[in-house]
N, C-alpha and C. Protein backbone atom coordinates (compact mmCIF):
# COMPACT_ATOMS: atom_id res chain seq x y z
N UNK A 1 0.83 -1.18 0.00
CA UNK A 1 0.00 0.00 0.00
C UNK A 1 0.87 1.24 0.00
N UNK A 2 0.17 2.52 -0.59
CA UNK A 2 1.40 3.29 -1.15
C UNK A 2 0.60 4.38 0.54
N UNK A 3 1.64 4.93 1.17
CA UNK A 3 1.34 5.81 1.91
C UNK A 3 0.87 7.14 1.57
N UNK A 4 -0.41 7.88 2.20
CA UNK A 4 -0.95 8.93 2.07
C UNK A 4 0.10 10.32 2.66
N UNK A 5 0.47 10.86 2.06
CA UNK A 5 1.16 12.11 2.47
C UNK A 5 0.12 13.26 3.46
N UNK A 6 0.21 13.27 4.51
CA UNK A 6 -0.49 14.35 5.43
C UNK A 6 -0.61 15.77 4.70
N UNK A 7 -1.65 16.40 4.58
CA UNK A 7 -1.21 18.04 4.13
C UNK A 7 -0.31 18.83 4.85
N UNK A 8 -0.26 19.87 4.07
CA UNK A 8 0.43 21.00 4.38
C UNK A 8 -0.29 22.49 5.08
N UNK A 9 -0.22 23.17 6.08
CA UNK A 9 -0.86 24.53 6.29
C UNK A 9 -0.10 25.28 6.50
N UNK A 10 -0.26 26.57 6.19
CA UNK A 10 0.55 27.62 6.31
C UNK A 10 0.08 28.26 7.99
N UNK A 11 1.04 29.08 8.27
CA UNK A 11 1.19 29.46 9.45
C UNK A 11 1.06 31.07 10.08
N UNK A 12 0.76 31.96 10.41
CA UNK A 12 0.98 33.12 10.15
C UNK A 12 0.35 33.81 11.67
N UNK A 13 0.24 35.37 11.46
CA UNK A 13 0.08 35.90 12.93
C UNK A 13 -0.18 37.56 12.19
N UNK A 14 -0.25 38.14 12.90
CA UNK A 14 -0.38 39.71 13.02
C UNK A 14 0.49 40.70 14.00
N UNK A 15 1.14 41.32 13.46
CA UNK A 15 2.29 42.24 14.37
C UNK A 15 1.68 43.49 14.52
N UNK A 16 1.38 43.94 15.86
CA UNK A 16 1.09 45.27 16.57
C UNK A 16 2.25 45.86 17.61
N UNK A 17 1.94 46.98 17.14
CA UNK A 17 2.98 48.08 18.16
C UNK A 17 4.58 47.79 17.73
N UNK A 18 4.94 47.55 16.52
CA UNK A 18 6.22 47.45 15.67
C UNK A 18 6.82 48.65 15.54
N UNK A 19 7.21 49.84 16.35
CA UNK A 19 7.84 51.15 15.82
C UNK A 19 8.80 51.18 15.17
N UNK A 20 9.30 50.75 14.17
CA UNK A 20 10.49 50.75 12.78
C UNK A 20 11.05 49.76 13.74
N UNK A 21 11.98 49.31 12.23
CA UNK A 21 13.14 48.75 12.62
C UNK A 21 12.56 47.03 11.96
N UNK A 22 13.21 46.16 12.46
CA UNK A 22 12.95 44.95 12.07
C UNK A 22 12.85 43.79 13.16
N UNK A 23 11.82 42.91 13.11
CA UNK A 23 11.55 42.08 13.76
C UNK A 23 11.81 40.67 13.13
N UNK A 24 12.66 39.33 13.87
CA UNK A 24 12.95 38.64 12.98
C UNK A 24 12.38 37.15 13.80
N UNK A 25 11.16 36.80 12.99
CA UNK A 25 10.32 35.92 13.59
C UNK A 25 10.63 34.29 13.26
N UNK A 26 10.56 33.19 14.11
CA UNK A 26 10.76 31.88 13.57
C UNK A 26 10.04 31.00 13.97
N UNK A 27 9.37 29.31 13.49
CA UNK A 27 8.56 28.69 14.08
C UNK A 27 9.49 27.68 13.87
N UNK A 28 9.72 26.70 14.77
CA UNK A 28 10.30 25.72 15.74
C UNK A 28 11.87 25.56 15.05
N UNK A 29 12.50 27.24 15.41
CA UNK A 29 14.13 26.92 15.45
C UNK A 29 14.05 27.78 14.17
N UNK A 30 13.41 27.47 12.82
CA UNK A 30 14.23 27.83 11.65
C UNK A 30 12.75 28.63 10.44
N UNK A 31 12.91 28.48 9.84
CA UNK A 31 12.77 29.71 8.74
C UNK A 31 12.30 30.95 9.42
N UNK A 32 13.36 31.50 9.52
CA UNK A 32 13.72 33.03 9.87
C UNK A 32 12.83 34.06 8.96
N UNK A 33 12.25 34.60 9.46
CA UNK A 33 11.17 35.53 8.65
C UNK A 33 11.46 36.94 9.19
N UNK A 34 11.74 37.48 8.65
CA UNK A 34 11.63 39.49 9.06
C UNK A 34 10.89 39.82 8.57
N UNK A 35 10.19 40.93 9.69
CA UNK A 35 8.90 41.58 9.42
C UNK A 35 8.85 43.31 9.85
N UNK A 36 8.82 44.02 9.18
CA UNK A 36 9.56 45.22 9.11
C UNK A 36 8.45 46.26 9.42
N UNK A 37 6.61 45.71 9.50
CA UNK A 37 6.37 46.87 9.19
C UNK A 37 4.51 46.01 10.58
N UNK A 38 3.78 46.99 10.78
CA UNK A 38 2.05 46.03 11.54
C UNK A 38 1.70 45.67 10.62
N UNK A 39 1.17 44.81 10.83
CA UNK A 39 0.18 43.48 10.17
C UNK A 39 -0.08 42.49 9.87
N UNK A 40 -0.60 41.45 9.03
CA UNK A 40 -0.12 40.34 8.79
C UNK A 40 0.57 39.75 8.46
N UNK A 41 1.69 38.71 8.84
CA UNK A 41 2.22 38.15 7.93
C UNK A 41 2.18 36.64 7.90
N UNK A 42 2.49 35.74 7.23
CA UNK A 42 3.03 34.45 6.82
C UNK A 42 4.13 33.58 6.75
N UNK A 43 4.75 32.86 7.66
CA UNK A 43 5.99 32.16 7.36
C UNK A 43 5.09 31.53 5.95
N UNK A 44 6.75 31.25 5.14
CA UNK A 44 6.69 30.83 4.13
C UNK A 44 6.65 29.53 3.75
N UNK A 45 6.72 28.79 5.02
CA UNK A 45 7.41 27.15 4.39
C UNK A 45 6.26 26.45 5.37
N UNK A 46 5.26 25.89 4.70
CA UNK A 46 4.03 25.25 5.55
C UNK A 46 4.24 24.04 6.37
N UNK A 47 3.23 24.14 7.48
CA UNK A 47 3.71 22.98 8.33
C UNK A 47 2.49 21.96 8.35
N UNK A 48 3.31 20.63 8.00
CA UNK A 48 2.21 19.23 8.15
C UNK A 48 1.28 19.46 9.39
N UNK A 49 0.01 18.92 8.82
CA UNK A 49 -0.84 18.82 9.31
C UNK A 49 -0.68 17.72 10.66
N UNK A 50 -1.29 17.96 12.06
CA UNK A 50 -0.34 17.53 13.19
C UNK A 50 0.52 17.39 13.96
N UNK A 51 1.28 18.49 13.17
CA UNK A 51 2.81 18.40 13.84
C UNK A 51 2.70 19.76 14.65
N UNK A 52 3.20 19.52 16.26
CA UNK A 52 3.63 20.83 16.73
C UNK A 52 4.18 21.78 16.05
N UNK A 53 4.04 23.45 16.62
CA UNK A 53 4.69 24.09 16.08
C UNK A 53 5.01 25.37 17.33
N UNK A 54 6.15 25.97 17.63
CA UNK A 54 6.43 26.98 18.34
C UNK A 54 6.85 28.15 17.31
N UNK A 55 6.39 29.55 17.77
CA UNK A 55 6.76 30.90 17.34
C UNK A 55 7.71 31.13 18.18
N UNK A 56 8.88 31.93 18.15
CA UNK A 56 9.62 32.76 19.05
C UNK A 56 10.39 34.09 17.49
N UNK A 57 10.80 34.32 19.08
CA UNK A 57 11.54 36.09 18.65
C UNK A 57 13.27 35.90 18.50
N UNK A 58 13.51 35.79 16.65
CA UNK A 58 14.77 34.92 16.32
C UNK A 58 15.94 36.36 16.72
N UNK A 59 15.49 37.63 16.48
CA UNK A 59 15.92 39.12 16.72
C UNK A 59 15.11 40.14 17.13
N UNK A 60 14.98 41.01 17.91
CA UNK A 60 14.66 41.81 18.35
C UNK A 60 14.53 43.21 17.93
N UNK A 61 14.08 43.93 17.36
CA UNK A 61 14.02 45.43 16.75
C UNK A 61 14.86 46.11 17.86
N UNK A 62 15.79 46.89 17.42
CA UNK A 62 16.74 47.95 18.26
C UNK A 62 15.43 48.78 18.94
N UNK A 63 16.11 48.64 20.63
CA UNK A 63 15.00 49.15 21.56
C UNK A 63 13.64 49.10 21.86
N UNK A 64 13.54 47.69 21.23
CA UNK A 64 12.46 47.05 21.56
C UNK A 64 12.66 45.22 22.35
N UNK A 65 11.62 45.30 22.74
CA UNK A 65 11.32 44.20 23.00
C UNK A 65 9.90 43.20 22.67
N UNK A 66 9.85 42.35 21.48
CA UNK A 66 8.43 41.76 21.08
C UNK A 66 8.32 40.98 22.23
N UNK A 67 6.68 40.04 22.18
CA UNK A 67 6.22 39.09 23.02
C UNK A 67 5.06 38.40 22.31
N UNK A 68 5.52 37.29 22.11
CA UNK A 68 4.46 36.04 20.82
C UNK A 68 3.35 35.99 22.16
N UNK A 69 2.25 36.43 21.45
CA UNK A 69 1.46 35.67 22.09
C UNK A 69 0.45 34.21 20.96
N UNK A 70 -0.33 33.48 22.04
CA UNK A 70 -0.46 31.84 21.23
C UNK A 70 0.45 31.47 20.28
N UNK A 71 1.47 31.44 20.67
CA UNK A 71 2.42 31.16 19.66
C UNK A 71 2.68 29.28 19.43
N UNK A 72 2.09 28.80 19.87
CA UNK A 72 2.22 27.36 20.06
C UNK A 72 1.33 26.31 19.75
N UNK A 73 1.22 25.65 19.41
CA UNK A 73 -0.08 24.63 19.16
C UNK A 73 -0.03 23.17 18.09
N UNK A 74 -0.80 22.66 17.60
CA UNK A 74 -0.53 21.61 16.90
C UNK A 74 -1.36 22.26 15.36
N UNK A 75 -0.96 22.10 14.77
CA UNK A 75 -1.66 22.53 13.08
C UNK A 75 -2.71 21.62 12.92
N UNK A 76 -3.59 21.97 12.40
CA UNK A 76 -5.07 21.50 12.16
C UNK A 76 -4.98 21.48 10.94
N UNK A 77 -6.41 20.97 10.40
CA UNK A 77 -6.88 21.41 9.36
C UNK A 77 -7.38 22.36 8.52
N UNK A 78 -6.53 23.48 9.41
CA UNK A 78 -6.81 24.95 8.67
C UNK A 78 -5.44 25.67 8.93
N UNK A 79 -5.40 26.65 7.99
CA UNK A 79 -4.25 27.85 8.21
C UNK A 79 -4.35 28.30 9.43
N UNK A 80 -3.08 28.57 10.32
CA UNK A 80 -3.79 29.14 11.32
C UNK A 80 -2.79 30.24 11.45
N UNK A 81 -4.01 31.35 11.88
CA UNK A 81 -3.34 32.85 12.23
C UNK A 81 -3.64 33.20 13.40
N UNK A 82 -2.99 33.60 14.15
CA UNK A 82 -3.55 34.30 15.80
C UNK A 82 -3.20 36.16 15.31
């Protein structure tokens, strides 16, 4: 029997209170995403359906400090954005 490949979902969030500069976002360790400006964005590289996933803060904007919130969870069967 030939195995079913699990889908894929994309991952994403919304950035508030960004005053310039660059924010450099990652989900579990690696694809490094910078996000330069409020609003939505999208990591680029989708995550199987089921599999944990963590957000953290890969760099910090000069004189700032971000804070992920729900940044954690297992991927469903939908895109998920907080």
């Amino acid at each position: 029997t030939k195995a079913v490949a699990k889908p894929k979902y994309t991952l994403g969030g919304t950035i508030t209170g960004l005053h310039g500069g660059t924010v450099i976002l990652q989900v579990n360790g690696a694809n490094a995403t910078p996000i330069r400006a409020n609003g939505r964005f999208t990591f680029s590289i989708p995550i199987l359906q089921g599999k944990n996933y963590a957000v953290s803060v890969k760099t910090h904007p000069k004189n700032q400090r971000c804070q992920i919130t729900r940044g954690s969870g297992t991927m469903n069967k939908n895109k998920v954005t907080h």
